[in-house]
PDB file of N, CA and C in Angstrom:
ATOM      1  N   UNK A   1       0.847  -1.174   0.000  1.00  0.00           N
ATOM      2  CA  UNK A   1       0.000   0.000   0.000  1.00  0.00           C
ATOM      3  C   UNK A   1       0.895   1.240   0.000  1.00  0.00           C
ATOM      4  N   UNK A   2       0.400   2.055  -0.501  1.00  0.00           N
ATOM      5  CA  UNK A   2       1.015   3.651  -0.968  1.00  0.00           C
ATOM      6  C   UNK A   2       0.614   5.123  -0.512  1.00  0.00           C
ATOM      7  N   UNK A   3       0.792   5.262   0.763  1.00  0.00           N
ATOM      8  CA  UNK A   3       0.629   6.524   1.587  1.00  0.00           C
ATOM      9  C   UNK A   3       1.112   7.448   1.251  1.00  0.00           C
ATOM     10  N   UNK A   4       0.507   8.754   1.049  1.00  0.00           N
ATOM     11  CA  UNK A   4       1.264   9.742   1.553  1.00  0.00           C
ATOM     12  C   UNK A   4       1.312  10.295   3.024  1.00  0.00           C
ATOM     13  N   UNK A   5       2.398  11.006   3.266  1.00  0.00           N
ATOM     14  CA  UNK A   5       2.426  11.657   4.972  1.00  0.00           C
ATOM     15  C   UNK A   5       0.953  11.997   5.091  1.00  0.00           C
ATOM     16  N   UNK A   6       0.545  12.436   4.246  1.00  0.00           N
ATOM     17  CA  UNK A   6      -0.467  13.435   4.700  1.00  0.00           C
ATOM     18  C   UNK A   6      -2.071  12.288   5.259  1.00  0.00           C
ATOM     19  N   UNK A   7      -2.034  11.549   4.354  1.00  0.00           N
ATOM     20  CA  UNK A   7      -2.663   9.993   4.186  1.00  0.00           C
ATOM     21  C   UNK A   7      -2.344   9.574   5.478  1.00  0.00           C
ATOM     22  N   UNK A   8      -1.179   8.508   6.164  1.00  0.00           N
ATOM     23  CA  UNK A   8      -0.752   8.554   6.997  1.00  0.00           C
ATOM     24  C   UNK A   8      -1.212   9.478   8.406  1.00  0.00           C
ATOM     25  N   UNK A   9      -0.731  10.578   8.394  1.00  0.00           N
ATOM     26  CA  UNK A   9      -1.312  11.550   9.844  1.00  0.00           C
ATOM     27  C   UNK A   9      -2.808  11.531  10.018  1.00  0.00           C
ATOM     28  N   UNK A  10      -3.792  11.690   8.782  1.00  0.00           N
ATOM     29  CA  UNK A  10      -5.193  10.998   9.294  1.00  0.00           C
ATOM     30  C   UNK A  10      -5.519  10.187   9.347  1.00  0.00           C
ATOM     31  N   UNK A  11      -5.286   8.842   8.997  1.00  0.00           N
ATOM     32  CA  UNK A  11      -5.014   7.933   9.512  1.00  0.00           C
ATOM     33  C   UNK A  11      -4.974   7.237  10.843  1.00  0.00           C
ATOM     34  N   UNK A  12      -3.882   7.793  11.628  1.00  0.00           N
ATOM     35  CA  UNK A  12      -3.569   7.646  12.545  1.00  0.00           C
ATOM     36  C   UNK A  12      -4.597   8.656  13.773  1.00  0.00           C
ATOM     37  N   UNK A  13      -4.598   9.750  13.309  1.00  0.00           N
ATOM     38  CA  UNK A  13      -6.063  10.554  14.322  1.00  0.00           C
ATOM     39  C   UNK A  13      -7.141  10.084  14.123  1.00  0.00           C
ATOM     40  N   UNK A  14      -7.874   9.560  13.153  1.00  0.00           N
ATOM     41  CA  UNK A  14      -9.175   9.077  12.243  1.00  0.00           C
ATOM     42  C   UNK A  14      -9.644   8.494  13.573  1.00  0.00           C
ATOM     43  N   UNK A  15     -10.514   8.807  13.755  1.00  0.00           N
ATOM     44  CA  UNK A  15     -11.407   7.794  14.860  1.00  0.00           C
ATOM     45  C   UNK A  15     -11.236   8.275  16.667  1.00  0.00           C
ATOM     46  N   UNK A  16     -10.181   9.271  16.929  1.00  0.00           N
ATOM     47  CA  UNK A  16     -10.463   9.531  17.953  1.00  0.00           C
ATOM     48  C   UNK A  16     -11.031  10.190  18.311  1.00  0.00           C
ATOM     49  N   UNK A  17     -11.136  10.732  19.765  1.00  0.00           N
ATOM     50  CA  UNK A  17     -12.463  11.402  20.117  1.00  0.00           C
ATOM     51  C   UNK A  17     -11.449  12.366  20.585  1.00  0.00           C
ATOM     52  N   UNK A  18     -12.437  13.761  20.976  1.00  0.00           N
ATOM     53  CA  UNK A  18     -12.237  15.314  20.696  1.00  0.00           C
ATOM     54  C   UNK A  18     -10.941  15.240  21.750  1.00  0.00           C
ATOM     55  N   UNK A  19     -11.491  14.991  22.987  1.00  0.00           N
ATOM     56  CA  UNK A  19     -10.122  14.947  24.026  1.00  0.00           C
ATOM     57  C   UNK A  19      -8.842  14.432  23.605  1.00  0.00           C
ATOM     58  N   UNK A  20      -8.749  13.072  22.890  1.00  0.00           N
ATOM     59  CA  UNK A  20      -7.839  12.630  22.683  1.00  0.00           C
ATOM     60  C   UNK A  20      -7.105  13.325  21.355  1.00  0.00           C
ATOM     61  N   UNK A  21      -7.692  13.920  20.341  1.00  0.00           N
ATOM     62  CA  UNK A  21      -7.528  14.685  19.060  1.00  0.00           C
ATOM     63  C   UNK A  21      -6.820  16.137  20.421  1.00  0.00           C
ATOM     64  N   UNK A  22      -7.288  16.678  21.092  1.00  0.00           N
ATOM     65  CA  UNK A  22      -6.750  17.285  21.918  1.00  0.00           C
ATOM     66  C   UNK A  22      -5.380  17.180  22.466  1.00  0.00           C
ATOM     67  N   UNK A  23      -5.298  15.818  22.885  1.00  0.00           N
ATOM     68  CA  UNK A  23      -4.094  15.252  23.570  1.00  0.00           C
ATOM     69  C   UNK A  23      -3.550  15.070  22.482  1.00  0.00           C
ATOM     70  N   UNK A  24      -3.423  14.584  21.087  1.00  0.00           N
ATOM     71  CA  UNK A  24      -2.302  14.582  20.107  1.00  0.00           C
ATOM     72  C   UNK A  24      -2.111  16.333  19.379  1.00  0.00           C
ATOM     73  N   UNK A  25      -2.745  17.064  19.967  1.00  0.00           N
ATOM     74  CA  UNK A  25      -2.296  18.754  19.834  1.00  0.00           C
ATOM     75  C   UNK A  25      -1.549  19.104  20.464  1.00  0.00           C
ATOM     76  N   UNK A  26      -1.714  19.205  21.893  1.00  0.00           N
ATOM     77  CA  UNK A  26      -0.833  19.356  23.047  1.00  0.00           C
ATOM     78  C   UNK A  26       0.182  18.729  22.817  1.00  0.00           C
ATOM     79  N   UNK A  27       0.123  17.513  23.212  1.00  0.00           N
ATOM     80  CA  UNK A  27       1.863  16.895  23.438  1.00  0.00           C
ATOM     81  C   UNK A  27       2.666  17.186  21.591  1.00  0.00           C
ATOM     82  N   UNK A  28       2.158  17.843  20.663  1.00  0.00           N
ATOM     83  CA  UNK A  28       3.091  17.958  19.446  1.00  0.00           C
ATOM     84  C   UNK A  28       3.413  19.294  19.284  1.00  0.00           C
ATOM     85  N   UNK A  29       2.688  20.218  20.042  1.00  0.00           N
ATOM     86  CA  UNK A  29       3.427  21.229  19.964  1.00  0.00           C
ATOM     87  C   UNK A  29       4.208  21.828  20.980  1.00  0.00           C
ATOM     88  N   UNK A  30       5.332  22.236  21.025  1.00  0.00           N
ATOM     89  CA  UNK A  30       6.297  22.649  20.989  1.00  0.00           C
ATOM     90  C   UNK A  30       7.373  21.360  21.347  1.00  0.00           C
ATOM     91  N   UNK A  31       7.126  20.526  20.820  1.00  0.00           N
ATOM     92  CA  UNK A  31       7.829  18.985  20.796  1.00  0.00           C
ATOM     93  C   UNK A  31       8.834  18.967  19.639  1.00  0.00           C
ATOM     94  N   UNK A  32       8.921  17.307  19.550  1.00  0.00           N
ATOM     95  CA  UNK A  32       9.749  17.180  18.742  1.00  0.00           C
ATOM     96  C   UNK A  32       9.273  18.252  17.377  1.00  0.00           C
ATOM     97  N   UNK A  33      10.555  18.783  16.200  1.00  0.00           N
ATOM     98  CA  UNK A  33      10.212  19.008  15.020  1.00  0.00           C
ATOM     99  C   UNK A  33       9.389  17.819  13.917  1.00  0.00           C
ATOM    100  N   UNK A  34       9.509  16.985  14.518  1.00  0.00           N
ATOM    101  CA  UNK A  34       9.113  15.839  13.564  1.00  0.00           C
ATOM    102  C   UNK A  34       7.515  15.859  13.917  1.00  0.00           C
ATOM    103  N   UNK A  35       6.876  16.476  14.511  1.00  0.00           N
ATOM    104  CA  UNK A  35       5.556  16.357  14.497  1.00  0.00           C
ATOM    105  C   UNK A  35       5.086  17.631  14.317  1.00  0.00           C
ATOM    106  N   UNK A  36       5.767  18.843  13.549  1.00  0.00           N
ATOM    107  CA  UNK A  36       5.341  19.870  12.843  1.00  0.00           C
ATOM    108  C   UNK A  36       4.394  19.267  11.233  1.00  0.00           C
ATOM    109  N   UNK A  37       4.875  18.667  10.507  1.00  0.00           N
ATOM    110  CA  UNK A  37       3.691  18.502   9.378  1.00  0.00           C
ATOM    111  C   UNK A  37       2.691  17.312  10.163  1.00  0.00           C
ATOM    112  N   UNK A  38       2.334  16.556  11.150  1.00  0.00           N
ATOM    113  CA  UNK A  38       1.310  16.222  11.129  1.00  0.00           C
ATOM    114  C   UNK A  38       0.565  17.472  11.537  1.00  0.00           C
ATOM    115  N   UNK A  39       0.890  18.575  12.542  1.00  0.00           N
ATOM    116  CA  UNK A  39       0.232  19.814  13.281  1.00  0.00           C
ATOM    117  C   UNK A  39      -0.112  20.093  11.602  1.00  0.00           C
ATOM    118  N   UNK A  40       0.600  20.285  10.779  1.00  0.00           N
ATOM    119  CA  UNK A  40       0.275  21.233   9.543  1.00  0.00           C
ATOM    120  C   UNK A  40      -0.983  20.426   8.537  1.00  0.00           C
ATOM    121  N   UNK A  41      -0.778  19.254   9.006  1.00  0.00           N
ATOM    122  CA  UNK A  41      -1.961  18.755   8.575  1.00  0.00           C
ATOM    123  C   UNK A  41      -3.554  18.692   8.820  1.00  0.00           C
ATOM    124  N   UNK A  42      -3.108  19.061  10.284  1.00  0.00           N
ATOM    125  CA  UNK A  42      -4.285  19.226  10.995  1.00  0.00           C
ATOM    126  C   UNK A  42      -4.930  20.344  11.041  1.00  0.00           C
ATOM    127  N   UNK A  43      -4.184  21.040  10.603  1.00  0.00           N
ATOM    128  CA  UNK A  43      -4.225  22.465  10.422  1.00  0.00           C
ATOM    129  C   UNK A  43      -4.812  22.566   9.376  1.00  0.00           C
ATOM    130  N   UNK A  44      -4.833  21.909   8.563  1.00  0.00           N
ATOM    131  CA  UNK A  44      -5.365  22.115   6.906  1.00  0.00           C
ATOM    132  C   UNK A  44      -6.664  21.194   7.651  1.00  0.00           C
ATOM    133  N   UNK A  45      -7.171  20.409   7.851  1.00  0.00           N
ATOM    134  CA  UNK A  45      -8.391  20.213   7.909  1.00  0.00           C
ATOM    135  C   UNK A  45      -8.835  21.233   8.206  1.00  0.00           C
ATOM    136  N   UNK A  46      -8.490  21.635   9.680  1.00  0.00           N
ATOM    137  CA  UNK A  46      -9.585  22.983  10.377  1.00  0.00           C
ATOM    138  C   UNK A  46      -9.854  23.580   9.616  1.00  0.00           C
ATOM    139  N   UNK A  47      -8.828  24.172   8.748  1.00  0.00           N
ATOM    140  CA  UNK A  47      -8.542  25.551   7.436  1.00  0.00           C
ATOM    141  C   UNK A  47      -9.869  25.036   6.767  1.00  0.00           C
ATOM    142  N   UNK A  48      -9.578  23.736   6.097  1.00  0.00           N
ATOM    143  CA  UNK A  48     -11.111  23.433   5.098  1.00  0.00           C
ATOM    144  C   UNK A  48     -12.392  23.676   5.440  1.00  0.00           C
ATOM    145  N   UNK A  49     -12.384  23.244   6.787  1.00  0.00           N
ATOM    146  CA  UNK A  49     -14.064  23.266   7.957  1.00  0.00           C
ATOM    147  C   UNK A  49     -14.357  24.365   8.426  1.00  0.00           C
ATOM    148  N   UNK A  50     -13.588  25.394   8.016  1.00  0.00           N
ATOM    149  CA  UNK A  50     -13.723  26.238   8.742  1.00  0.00           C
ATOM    150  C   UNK A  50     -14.523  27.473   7.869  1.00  0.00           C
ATOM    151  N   UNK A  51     -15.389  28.055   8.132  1.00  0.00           N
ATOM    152  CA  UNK A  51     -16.255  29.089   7.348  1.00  0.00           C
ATOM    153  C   UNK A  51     -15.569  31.005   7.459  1.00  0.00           C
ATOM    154  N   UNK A  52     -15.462  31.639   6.714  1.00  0.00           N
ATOM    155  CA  UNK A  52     -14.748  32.796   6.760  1.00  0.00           C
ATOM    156  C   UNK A  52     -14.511  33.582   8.192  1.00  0.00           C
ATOM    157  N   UNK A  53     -15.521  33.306   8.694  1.00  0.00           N
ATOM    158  CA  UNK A  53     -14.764  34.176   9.769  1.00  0.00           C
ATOM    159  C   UNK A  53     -14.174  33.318  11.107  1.00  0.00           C
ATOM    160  N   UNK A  54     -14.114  32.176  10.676  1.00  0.00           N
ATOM    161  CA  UNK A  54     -13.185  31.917  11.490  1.00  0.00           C
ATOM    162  C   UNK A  54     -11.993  31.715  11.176  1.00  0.00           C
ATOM    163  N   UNK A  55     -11.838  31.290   9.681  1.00  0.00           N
ATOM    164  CA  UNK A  55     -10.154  31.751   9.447  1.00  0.00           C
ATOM    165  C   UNK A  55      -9.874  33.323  10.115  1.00  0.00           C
ATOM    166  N   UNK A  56     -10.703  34.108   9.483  1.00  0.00           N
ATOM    167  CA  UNK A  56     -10.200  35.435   9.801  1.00  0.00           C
ATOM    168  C   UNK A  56      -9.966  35.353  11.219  1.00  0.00           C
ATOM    169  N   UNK A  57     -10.356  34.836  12.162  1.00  0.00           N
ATOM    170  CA  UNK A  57      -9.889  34.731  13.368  1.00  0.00           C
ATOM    171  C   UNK A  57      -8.715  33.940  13.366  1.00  0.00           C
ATOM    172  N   UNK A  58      -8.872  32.449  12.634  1.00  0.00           N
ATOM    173  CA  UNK A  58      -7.207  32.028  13.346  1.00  0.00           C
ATOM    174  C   UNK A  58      -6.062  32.764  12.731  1.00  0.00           C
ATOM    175  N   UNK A  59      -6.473  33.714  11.616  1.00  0.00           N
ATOM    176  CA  UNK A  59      -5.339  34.624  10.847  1.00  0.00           C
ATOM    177  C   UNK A  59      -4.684  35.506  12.189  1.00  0.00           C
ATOM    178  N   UNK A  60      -6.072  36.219  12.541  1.00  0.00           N
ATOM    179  CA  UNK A  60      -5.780  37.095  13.778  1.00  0.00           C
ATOM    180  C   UNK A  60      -5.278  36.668  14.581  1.00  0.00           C
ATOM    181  N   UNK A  61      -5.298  35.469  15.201  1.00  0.00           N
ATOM    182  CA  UNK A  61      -4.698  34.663  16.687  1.00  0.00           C
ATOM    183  C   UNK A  61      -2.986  34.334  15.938  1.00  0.00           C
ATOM    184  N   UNK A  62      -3.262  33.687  14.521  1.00  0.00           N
ATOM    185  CA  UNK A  62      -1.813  33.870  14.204  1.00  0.00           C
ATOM    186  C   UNK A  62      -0.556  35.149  14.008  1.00  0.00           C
ATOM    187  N   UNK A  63      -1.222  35.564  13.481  1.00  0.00           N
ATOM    188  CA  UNK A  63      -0.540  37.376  13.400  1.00  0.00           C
ATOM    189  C   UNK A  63      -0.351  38.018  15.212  1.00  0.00           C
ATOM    190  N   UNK A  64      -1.178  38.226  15.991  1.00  0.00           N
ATOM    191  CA  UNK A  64      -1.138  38.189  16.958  1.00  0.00           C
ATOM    192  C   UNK A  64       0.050  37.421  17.942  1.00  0.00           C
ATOM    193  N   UNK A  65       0.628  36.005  17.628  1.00  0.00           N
ATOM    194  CA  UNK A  65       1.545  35.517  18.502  1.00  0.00           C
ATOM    195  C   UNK A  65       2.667  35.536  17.207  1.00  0.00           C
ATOM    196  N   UNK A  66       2.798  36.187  16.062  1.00  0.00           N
ATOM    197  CA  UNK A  66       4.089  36.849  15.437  1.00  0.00           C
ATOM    198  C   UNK A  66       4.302  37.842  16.375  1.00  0.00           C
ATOM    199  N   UNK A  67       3.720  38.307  16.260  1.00  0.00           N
ATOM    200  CA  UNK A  67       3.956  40.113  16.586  1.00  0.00           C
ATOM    201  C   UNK A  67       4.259  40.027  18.528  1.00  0.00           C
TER     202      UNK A  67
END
């Protein structure tokens, strides 16, 4: 069988429940670098589900902890 990473990282979250999708947020960030593209993956779901103004908010929450 023929994964991509991206294939792979949902995969592996697919089926858990909110707390535990929680608990694989927490413990990956500010962790190892090696669990930056699953975060970026996860990140792209939200991005998809997410309706305009709430990007415009996580834009803001992002710009916000640049600055």
């Amino acid at each position: 069988m023929n994964l991509n990473l991206r294939q792979a990282i949902i995969q592996r979250v697919a089926g858990k429940s909110d707390d535990e999708l929680y608990e694989v947020i927490r413990d990956s960030i500010d962790g190892d670098e090696r669990a930056l593209p699953g975060l970026g993956v996860l990140f792209e779901i939200i991005w998809k589900g997410s309706d305009d103004t709430t990007k415009h908010s996580l834009v803001s929450t992002l710009h916000n902890g640049l600055t």
